[in-house]
Each structure stands twice: as C-alpha cells, then as structure tokens.
C-alpha atoms as a PDB file:
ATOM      1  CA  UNK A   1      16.975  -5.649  19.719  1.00  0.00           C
ATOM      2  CA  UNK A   2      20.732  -6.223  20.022  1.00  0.00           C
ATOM      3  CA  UNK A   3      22.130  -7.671  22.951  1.00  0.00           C
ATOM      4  CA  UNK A   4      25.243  -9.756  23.872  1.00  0.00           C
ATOM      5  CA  UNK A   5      25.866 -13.086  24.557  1.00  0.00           C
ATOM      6  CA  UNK A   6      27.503 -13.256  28.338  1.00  0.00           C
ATOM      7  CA  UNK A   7      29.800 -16.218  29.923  1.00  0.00           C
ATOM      8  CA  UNK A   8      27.866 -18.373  32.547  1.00  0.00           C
ATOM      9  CA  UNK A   9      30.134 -20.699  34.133  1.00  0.00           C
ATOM     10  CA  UNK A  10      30.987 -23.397  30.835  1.00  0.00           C
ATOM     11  CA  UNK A  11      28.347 -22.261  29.027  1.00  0.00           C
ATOM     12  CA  UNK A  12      26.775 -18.640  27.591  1.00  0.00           C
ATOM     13  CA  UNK A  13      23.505 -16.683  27.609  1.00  0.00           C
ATOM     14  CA  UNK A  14      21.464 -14.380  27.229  1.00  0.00           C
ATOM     15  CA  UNK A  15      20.335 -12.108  30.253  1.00  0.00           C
ATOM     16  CA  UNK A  16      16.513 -10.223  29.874  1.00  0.00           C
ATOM     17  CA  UNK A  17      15.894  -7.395  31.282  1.00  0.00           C
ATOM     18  CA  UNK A  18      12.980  -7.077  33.669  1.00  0.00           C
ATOM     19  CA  UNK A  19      10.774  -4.925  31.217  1.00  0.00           C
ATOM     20  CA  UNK A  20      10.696  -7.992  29.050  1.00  0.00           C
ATOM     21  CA  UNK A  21       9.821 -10.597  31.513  1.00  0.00           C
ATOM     22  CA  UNK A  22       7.396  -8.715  32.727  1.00  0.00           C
ATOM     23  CA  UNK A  23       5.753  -8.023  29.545  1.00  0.00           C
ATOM     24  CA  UNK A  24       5.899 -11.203  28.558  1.00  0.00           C
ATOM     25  CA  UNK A  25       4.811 -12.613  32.058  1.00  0.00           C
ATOM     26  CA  UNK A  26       8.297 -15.018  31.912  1.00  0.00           C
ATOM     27  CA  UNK A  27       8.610 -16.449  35.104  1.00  0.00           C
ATOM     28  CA  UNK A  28      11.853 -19.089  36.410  1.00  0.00           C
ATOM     29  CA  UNK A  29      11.020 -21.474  32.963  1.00  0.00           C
ATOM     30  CA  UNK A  30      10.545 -20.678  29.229  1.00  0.00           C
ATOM     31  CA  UNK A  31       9.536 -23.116  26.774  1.00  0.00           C
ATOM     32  CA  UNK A  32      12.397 -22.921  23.751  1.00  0.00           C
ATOM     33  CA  UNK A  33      11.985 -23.798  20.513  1.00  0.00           C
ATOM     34  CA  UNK A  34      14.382 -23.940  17.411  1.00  0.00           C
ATOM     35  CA  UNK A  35      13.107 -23.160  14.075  1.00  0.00           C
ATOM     36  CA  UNK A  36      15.035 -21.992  10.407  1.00  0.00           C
ATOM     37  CA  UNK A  37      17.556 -19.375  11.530  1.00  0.00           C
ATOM     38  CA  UNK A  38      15.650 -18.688  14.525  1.00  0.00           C
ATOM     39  CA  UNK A  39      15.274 -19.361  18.173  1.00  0.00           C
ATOM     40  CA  UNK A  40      11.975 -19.018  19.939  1.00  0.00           C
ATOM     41  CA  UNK A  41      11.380 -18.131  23.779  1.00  0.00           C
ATOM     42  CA  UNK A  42       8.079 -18.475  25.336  1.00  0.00           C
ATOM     43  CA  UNK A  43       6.429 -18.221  28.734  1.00  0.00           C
ATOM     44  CA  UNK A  44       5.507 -21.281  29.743  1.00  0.00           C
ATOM     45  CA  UNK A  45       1.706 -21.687  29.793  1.00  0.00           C
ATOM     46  CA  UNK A  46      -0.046 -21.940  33.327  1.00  0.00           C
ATOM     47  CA  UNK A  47      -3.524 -23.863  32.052  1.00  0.00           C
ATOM     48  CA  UNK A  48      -5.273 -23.874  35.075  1.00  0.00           C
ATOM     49  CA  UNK A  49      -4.385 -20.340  36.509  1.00  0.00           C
ATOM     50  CA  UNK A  50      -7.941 -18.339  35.346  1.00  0.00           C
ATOM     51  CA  UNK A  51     -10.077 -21.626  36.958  1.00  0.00           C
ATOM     52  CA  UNK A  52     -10.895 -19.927  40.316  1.00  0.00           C
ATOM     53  CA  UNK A  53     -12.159 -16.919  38.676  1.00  0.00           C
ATOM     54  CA  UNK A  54     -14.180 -18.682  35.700  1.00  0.00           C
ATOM     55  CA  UNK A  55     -15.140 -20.900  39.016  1.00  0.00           C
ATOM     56  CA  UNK A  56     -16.612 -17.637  40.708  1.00  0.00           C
ATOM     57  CA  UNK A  57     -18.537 -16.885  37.241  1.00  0.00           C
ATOM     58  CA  UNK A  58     -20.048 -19.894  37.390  1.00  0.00           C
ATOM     59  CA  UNK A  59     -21.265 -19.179  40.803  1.00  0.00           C
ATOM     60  CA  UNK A  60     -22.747 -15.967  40.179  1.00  0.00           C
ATOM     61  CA  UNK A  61     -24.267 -17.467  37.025  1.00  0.00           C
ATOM     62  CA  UNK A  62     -25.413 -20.558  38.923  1.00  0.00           C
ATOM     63  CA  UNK A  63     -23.901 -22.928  36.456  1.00  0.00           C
ATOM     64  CA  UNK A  64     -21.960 -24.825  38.974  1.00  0.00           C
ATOM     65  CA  UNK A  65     -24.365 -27.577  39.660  1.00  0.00           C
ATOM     66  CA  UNK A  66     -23.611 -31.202  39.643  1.00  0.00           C
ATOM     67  CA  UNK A  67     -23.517 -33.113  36.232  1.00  0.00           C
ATOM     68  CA  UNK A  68     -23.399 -36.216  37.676  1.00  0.00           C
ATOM     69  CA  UNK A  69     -24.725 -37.555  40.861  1.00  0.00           C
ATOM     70  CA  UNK A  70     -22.744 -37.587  44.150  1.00  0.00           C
ATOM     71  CA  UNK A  71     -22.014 -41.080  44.919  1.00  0.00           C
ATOM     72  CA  UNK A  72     -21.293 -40.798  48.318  1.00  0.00           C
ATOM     73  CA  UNK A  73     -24.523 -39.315  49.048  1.00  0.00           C
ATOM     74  CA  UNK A  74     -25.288 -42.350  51.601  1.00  0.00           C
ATOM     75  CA  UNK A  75     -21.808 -43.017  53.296  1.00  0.00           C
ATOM     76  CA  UNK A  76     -23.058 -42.145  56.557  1.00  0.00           C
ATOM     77  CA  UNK A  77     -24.488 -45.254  56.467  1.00  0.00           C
ATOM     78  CA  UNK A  78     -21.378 -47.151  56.305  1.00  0.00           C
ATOM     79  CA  UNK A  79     -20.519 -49.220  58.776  1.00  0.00           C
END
C-alpha cells in the first residue's frame, strides 16, 4: 500500500485509515519498532483483557477454588 507522508505541526506522519485500525484492533498507542529497511507498527498488547471471560470458564468448570488458604479466615476475631 502506497500512501503519503502528511505535515503535522514540526514534524510528519502517516494517517491510517479506519479499515486498518480496526482490523488490526489499533487503538490511541502502537508499539513501533525499527528493523533493516523497515518500520514496524503494532497494536499494543492488552494482557489481561480475556481474564473475565477465562474467569467465567473457570466458574462453569469449577476450577476457581482456592490454592491457598484464606488467611483472614478468623479476623472477626480481631479486636
């Protein structure tokens, strides 16, 4: 894909069009790496945004029991 290079102020870049960042699933930050003769834009990675659903999986699977014990279990007698 061609596409040109536009003035920004001092600097220049490079506008995408909305088909692209939605394919890509490019939100307001892209991680950008330079390698030979070649820049490389990414989405930056969300690690944690599948937990609630691999958290309702568990559920239904019943594999979200404690591993270790709850160490509060007796704070109501505190005082």
């Amino acid at each position: 894909m061609v596409t040109k290079i536009i003035k920004i102020g001092n600097s220049k870049g490079l506008r995408l069009s909305k088909t692209i960042l939605d394919r890509y699933d490019i939100g307001d930050t892209v991680n950008m790496r330079m390698e030979e003769n070649c820049i490389i834009i990414e989405p930056v990675s969300k690690p944690r945004s599948d937990w609630a659903k691999s958290f309702k999986e568990m559920r239904k699977n019943c594999h979200d029991t404690l591993l270790i014990e709850d160490i509060f279990e007796e704070e109501s007698n505190w005082e």
